[in-house]
PDB file of N, CA and C in Angstrom:
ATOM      1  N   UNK A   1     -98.535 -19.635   8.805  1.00  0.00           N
ATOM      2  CA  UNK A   1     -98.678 -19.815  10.220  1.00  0.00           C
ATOM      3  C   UNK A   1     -98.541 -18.512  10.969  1.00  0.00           C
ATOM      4  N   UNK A   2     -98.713 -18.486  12.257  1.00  0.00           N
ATOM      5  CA  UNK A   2     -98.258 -17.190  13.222  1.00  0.00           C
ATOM      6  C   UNK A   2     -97.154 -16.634  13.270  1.00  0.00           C
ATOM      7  N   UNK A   3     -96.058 -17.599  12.973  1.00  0.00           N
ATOM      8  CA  UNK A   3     -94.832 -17.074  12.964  1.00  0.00           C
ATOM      9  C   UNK A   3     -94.556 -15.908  11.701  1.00  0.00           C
ATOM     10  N   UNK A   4     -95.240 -16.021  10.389  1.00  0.00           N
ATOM     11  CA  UNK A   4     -94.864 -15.321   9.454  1.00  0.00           C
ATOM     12  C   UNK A   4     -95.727 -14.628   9.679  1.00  0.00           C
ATOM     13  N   UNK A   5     -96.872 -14.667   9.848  1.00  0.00           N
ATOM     14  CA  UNK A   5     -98.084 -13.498   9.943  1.00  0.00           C
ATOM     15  C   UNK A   5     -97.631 -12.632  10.543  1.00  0.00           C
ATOM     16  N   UNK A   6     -97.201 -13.142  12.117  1.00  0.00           N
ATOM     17  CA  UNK A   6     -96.876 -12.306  13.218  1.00  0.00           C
ATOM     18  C   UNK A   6     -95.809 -10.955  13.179  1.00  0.00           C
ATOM     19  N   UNK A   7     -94.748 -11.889  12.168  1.00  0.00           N
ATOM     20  CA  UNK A   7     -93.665 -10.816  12.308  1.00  0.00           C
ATOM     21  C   UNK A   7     -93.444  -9.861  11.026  1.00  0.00           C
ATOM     22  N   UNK A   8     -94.748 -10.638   9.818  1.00  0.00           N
ATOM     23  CA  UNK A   8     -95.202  -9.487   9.005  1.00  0.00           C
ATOM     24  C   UNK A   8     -95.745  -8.666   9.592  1.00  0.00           C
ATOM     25  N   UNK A   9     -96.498  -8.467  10.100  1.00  0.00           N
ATOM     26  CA  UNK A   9     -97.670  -7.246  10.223  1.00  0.00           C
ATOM     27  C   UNK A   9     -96.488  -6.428  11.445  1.00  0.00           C
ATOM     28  N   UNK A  10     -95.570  -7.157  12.431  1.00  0.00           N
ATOM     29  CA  UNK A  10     -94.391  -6.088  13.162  1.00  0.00           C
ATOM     30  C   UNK A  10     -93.647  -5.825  12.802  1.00  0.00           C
ATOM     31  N   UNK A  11     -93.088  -6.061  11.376  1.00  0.00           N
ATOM     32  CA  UNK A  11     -92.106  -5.493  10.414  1.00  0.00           C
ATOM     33  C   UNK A  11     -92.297  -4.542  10.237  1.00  0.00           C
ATOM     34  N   UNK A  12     -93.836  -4.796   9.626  1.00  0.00           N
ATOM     35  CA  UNK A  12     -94.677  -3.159   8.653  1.00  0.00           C
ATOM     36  C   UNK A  12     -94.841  -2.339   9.773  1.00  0.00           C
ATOM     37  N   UNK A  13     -94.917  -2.469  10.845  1.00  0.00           N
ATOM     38  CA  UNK A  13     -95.536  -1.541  12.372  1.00  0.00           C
ATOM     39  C   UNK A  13     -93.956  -0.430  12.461  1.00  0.00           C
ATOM     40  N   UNK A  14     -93.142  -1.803  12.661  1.00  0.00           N
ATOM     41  CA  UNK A  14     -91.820  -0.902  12.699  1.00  0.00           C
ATOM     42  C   UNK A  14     -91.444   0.051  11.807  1.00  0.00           C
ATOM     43  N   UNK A  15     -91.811  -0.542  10.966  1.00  0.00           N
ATOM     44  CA  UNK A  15     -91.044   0.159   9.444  1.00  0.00           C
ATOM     45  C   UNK A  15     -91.823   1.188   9.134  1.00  0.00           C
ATOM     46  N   UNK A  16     -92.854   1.282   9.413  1.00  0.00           N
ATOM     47  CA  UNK A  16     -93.586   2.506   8.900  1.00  0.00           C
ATOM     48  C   UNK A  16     -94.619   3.296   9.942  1.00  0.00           C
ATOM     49  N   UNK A  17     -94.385   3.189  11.223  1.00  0.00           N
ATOM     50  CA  UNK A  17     -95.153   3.563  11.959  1.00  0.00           C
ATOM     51  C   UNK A  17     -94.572   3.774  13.491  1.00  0.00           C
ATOM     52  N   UNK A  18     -94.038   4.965  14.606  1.00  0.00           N
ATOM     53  CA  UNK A  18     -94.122   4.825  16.075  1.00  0.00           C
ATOM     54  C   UNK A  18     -94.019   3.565  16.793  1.00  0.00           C
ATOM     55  N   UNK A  19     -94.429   2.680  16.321  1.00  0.00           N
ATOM     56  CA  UNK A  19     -95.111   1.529  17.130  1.00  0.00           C
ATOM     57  C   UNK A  19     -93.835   1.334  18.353  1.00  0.00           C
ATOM     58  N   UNK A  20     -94.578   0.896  19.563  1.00  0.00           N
ATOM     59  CA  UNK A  20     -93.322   0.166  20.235  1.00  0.00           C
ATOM     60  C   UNK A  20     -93.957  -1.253  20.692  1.00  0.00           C
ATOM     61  N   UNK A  21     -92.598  -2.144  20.473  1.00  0.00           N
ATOM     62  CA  UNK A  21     -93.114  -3.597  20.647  1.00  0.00           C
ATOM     63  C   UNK A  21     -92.654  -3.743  22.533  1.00  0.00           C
ATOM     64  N   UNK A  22     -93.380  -4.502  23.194  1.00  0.00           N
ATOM     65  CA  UNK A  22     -93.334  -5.153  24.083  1.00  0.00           C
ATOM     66  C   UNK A  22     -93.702  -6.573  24.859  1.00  0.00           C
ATOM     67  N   UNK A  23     -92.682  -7.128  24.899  1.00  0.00           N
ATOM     68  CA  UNK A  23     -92.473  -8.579  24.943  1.00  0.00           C
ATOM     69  C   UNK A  23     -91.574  -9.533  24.980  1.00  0.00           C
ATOM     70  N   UNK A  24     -91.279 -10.330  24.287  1.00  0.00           N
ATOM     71  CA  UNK A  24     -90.335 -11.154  23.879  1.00  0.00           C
ATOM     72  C   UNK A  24     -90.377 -10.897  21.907  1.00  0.00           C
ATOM     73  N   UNK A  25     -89.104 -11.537  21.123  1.00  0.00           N
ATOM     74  CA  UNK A  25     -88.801 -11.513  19.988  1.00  0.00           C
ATOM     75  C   UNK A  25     -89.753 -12.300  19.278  1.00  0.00           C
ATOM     76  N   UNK A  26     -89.925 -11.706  18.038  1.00  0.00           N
ATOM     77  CA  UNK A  26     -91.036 -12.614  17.877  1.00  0.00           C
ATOM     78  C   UNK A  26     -90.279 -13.977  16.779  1.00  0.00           C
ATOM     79  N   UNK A  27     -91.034 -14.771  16.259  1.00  0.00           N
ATOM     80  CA  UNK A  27     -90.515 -16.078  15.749  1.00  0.00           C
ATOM     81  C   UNK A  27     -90.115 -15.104  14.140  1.00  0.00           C
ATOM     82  N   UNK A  28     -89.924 -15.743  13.796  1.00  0.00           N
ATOM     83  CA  UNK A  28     -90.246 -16.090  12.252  1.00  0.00           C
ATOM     84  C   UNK A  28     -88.763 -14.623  12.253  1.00  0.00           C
ATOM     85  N   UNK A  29     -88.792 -14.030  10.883  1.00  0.00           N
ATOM     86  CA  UNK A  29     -87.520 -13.217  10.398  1.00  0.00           C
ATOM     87  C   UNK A  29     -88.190 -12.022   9.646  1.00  0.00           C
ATOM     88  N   UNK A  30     -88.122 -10.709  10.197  1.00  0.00           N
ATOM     89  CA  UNK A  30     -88.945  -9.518   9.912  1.00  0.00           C
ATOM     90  C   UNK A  30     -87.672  -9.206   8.337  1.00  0.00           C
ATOM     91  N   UNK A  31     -86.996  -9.432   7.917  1.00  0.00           N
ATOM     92  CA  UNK A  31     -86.278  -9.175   6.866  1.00  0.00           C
ATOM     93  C   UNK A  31     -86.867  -9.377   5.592  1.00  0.00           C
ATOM     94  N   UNK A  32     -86.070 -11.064   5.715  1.00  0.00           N
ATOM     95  CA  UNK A  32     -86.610 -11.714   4.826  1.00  0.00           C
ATOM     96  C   UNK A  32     -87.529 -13.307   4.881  1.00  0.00           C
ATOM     97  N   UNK A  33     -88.380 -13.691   4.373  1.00  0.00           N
ATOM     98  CA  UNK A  33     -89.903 -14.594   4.523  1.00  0.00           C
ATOM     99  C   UNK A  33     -89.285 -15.824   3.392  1.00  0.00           C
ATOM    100  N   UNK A  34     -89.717 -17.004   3.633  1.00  0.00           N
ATOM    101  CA  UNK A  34     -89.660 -18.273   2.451  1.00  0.00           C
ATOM    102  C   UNK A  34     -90.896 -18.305   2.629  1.00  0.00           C
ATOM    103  N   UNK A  35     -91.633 -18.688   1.474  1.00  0.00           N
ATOM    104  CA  UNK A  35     -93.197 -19.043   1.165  1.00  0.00           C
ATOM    105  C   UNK A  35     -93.349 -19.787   0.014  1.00  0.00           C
ATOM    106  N   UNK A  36     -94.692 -20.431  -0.125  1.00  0.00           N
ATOM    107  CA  UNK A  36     -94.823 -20.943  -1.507  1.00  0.00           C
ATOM    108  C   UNK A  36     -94.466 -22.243  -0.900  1.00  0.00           C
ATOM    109  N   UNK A  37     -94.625 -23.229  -0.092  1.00  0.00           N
ATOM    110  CA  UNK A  37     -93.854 -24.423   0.062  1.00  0.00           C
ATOM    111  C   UNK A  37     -94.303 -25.223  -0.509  1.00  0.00           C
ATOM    112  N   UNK A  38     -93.972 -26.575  -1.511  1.00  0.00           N
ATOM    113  CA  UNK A  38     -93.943 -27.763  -1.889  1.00  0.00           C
ATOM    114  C   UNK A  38     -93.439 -29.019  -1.080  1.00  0.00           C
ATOM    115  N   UNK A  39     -94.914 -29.434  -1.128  1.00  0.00           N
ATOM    116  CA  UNK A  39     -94.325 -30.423  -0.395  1.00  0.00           C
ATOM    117  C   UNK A  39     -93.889 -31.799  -0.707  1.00  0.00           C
ATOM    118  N   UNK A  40     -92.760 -32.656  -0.804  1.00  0.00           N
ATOM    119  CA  UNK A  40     -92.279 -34.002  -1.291  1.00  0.00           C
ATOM    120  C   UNK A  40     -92.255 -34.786  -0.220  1.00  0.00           C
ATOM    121  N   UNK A  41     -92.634 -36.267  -0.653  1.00  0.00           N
ATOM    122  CA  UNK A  41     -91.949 -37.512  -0.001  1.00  0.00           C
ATOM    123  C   UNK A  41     -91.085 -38.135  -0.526  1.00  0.00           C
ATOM    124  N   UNK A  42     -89.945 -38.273   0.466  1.00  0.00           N
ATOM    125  CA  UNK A  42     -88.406 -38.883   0.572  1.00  0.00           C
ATOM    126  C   UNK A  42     -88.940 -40.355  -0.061  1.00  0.00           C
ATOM    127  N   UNK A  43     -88.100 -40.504  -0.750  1.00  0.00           N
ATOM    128  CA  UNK A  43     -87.998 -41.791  -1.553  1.00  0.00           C
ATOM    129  C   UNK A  43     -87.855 -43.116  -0.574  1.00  0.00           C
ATOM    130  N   UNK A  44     -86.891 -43.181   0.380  1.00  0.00           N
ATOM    131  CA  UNK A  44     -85.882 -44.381   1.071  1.00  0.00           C
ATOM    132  C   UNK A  44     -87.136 -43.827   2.215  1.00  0.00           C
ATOM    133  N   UNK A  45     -86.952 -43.175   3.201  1.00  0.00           N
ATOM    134  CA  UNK A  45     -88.041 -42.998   4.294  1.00  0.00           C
ATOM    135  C   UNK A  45     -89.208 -42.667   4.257  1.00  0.00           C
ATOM    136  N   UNK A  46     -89.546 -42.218   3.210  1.00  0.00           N
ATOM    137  CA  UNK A  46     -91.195 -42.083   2.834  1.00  0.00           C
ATOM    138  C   UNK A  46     -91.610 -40.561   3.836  1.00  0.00           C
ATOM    139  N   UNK A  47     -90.754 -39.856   4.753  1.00  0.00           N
ATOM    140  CA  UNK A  47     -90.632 -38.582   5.331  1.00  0.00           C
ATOM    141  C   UNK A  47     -91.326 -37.594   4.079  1.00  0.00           C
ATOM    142  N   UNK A  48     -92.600 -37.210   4.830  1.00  0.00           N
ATOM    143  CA  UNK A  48     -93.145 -35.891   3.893  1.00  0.00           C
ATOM    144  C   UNK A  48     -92.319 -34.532   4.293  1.00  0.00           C
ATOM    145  N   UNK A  49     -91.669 -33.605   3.574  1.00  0.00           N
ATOM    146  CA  UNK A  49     -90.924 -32.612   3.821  1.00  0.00           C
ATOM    147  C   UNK A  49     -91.405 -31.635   3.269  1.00  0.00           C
ATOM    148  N   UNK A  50     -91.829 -30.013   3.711  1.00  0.00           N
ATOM    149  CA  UNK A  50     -92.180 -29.239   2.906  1.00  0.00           C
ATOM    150  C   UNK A  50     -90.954 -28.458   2.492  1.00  0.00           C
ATOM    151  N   UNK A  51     -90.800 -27.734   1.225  1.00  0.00           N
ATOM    152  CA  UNK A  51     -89.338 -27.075   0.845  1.00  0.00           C
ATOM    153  C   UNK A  51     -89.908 -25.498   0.121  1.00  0.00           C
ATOM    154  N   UNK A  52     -89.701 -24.582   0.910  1.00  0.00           N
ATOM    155  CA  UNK A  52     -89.849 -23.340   0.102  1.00  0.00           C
ATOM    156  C   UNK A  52     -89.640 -23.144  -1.158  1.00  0.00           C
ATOM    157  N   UNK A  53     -90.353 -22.401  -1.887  1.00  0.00           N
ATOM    158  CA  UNK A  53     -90.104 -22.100  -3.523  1.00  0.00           C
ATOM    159  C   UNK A  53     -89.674 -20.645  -3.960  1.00  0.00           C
ATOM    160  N   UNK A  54     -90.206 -19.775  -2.379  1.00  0.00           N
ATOM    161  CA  UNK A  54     -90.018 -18.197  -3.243  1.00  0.00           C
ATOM    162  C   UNK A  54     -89.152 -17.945  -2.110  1.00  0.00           C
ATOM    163  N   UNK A  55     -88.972 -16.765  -1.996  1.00  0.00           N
ATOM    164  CA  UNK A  55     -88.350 -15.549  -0.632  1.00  0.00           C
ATOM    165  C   UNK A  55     -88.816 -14.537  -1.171  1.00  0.00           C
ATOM    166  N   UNK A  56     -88.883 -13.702  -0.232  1.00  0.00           N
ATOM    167  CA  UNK A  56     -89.980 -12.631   0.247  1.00  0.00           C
ATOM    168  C   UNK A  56     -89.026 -11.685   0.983  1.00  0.00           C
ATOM    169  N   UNK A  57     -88.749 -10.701   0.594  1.00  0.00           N
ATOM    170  CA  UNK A  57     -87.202  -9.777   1.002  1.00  0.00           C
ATOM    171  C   UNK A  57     -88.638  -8.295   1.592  1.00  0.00           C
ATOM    172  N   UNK A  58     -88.419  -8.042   2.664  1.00  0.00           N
ATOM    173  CA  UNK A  58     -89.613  -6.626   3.280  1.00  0.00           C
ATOM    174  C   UNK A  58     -88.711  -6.233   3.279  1.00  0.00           C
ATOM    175  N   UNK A  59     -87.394  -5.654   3.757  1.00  0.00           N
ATOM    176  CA  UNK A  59     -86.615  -4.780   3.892  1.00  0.00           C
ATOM    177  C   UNK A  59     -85.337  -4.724   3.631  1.00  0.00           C
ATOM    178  N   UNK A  60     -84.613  -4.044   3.623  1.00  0.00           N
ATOM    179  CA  UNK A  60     -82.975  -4.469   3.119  1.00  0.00           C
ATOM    180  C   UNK A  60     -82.371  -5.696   3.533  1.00  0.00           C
ATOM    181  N   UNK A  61     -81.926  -6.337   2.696  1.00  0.00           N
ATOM    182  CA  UNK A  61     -81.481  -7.670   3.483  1.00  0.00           C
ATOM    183  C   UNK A  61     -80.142  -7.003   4.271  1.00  0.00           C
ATOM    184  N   UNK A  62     -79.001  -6.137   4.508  1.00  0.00           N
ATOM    185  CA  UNK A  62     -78.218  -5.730   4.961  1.00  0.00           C
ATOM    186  C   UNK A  62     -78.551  -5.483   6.812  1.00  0.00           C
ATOM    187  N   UNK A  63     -79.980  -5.548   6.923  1.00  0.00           N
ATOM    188  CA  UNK A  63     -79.980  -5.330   8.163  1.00  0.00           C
ATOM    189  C   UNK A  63     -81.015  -6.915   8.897  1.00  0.00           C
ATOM    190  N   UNK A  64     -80.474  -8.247   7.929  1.00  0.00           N
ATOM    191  CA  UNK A  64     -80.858  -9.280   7.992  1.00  0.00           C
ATOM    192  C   UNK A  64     -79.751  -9.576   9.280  1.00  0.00           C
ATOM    193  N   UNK A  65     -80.213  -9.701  10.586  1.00  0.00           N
ATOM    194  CA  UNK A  65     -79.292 -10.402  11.724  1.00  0.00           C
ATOM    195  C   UNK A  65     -79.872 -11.835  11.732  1.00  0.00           C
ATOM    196  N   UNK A  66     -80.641 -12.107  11.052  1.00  0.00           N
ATOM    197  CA  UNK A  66     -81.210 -13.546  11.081  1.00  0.00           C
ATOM    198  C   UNK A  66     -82.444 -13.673  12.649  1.00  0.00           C
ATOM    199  N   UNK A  67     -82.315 -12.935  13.006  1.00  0.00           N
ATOM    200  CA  UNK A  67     -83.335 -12.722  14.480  1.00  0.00           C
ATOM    201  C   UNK A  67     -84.470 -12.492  14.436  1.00  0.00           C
ATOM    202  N   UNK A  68     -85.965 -12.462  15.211  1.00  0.00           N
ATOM    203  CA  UNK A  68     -86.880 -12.475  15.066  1.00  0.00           C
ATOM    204  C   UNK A  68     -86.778 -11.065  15.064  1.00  0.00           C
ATOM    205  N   UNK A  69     -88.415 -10.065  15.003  1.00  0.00           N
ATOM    206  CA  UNK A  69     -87.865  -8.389  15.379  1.00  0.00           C
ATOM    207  C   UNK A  69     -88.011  -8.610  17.411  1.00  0.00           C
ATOM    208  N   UNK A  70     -86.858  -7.803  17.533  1.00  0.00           N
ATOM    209  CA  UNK A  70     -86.503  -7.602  18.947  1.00  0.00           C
ATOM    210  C   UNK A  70     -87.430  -6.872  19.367  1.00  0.00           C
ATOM    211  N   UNK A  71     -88.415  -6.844  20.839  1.00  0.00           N
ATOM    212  CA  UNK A  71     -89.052  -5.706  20.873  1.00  0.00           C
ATOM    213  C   UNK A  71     -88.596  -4.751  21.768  1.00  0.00           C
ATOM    214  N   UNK A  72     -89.259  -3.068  21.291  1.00  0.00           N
ATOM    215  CA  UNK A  72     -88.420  -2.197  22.317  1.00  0.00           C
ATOM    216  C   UNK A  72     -88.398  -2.561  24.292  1.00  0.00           C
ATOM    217  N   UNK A  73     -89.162  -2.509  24.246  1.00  0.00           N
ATOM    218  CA  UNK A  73     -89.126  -3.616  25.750  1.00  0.00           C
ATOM    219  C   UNK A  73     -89.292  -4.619  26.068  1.00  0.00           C
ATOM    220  N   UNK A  74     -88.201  -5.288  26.203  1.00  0.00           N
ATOM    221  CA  UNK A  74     -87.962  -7.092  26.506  1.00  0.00           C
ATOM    222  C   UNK A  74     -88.897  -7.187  28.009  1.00  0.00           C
ATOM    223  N   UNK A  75     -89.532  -7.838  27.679  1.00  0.00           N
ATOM    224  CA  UNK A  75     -91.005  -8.184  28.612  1.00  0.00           C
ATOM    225  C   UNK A  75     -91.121  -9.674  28.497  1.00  0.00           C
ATOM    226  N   UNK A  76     -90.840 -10.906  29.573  1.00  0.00           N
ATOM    227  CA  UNK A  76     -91.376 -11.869  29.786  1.00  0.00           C
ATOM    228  C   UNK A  76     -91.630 -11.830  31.179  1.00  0.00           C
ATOM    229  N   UNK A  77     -92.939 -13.126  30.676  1.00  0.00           N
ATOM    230  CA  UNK A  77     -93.279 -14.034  32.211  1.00  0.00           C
ATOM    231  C   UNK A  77     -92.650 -15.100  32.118  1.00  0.00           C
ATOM    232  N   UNK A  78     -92.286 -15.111  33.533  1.00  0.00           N
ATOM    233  CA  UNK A  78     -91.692 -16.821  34.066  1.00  0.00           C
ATOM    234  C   UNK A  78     -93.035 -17.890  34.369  1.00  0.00           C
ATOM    235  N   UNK A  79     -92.318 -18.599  34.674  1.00  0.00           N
ATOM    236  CA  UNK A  79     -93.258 -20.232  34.407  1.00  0.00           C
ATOM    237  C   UNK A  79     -94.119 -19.533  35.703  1.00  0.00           C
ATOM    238  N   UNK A  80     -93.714 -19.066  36.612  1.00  0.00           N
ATOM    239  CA  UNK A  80     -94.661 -19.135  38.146  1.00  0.00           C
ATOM    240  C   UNK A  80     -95.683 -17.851  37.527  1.00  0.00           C
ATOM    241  N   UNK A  81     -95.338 -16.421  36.339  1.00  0.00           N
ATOM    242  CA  UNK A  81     -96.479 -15.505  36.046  1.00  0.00           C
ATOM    243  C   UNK A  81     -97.481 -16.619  35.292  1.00  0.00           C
ATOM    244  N   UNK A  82     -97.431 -16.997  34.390  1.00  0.00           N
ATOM    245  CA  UNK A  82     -98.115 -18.080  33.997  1.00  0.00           C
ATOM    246  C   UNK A  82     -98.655 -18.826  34.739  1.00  0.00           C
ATOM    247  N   UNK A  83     -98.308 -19.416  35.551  1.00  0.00           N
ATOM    248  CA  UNK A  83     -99.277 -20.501  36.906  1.00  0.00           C
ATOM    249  C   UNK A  83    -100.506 -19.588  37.100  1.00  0.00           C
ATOM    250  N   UNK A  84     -99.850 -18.446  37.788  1.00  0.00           N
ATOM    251  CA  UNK A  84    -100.909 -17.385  38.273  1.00  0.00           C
ATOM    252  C   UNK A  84    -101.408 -16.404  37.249  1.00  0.00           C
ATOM    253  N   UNK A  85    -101.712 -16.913  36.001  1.00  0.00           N
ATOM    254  CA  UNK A  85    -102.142 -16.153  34.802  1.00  0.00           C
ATOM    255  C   UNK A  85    -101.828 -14.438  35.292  1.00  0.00           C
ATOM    256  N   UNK A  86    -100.578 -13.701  35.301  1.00  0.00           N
ATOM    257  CA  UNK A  86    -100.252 -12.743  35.059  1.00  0.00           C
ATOM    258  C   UNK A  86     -99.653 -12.804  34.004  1.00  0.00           C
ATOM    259  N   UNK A  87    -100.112 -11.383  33.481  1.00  0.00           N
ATOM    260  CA  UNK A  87     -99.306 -11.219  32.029  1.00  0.00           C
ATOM    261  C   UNK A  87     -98.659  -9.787  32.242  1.00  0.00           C
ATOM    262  N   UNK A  88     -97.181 -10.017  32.450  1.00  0.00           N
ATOM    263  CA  UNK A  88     -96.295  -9.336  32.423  1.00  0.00           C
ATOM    264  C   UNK A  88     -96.240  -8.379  31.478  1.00  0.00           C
ATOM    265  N   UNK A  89     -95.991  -8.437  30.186  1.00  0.00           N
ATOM    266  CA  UNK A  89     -96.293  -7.822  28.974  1.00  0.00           C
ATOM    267  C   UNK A  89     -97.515  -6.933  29.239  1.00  0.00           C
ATOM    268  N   UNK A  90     -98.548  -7.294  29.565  1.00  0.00           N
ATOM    269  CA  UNK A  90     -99.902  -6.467  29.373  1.00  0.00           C
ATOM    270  C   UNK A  90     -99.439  -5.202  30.647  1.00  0.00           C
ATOM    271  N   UNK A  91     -98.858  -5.732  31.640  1.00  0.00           N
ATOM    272  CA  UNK A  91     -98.568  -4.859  32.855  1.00  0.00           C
ATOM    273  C   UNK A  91     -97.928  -3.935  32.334  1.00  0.00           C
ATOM    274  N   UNK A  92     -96.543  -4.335  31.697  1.00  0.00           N
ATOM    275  CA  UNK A  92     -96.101  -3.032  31.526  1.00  0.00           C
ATOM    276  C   UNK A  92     -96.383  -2.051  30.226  1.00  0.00           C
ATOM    277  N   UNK A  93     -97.325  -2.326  29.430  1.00  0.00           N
ATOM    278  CA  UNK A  93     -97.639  -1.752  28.519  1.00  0.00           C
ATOM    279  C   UNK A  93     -98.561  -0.716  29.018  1.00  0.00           C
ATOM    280  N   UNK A  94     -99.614  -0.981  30.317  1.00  0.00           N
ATOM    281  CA  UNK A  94    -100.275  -0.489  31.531  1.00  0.00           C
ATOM    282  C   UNK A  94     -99.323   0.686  32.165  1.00  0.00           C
ATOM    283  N   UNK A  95     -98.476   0.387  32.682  1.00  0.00           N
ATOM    284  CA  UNK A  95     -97.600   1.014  33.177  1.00  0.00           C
ATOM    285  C   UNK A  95     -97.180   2.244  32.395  1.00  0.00           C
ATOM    286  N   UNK A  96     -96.813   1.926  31.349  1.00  0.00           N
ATOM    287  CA  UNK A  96     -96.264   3.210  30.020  1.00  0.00           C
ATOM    288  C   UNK A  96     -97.506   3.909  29.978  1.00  0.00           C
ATOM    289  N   UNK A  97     -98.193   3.359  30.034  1.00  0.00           N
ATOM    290  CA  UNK A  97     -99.545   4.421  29.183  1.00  0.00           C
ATOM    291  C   UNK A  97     -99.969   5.272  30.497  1.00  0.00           C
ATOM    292  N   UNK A  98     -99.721   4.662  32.147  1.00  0.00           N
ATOM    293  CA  UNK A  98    -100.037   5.493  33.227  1.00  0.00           C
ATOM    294  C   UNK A  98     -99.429   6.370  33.066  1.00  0.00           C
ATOM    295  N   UNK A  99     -97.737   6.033  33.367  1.00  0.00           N
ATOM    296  CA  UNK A  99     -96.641   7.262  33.235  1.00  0.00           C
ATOM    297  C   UNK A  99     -96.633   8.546  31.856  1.00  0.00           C
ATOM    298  N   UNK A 100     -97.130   7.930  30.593  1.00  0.00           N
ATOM    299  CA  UNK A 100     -97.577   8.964  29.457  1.00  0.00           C
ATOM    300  C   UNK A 100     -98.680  10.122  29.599  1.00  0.00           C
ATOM    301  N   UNK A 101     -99.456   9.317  30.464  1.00  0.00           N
ATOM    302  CA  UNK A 101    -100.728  10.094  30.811  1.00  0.00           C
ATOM    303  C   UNK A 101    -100.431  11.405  32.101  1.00  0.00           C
ATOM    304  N   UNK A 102     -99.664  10.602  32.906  1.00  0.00           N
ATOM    305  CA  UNK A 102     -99.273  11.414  33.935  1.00  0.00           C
ATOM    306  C   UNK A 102     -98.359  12.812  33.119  1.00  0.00           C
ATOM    307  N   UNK A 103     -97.443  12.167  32.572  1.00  0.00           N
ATOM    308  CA  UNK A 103     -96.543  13.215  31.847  1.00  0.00           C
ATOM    309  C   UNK A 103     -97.140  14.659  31.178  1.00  0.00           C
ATOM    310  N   UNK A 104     -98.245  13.894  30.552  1.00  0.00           N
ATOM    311  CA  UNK A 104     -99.051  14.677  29.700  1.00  0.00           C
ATOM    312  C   UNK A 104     -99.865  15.727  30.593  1.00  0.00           C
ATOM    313  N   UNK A 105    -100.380  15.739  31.779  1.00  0.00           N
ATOM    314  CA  UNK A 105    -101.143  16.034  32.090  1.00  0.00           C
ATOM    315  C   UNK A 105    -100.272  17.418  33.137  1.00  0.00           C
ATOM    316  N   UNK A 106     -99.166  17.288  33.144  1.00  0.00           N
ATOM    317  CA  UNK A 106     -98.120  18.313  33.767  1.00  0.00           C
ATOM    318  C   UNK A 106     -97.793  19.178  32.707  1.00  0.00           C
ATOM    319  N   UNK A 107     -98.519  19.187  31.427  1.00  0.00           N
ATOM    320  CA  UNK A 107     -98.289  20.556  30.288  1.00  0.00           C
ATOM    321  C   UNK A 107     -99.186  21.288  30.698  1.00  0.00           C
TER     322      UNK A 107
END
């Protein structure tokens, strides 16, 4: 799903690359991943359940906080940016790249 995709490919961004995240945290656990799921039905409730088979360790588990990856700038919209389709996130990522440009351009 998105959740593991998502916070694979911002694990690897972090871990090996500049990148800066902006947004909110993402789902899923940039550490360590469960995959491989099997899925059973419960005997008494007939409940289909899927149950992981492997784990998937990207980086030291020692720096496992159990959290999604945090991004360097905590960026949300509230319910009313959403009404009015602003995207907060996109703004200030806008914003950085004005002020970088500006910076740059005073060498």
């Amino acid at each position: 799903g998105s959740f593991s995709n998502s916070v694979i490919v911002s694990s690897c961004l972090k871990e090996h690359t500049n990148a800066l995240f902006i947004g909110t945290e993402t789902g899923g656990n940039p550490t360590v991943l469960a995959g491989n799921a099997k899925e059973f039905e419960l005997p008494n409730t007939r409940i289909r359940v899927e149950i992981p088979t492997k784990q998937f360790i990207m980086t030291d588990l020692k720096r496992n906080d159990g959290n999604g990856l945090i991004p360097t700038y905590k960026v949300e919209n509230s319910i009313q940016d959403n009404i009015h389709h602003r995207d907060k996130p996109i703004e200030y990522v806008m914003k950085l790249i004005e002020e970088r440009n500006r910076a740059g351009n005073q060498d």
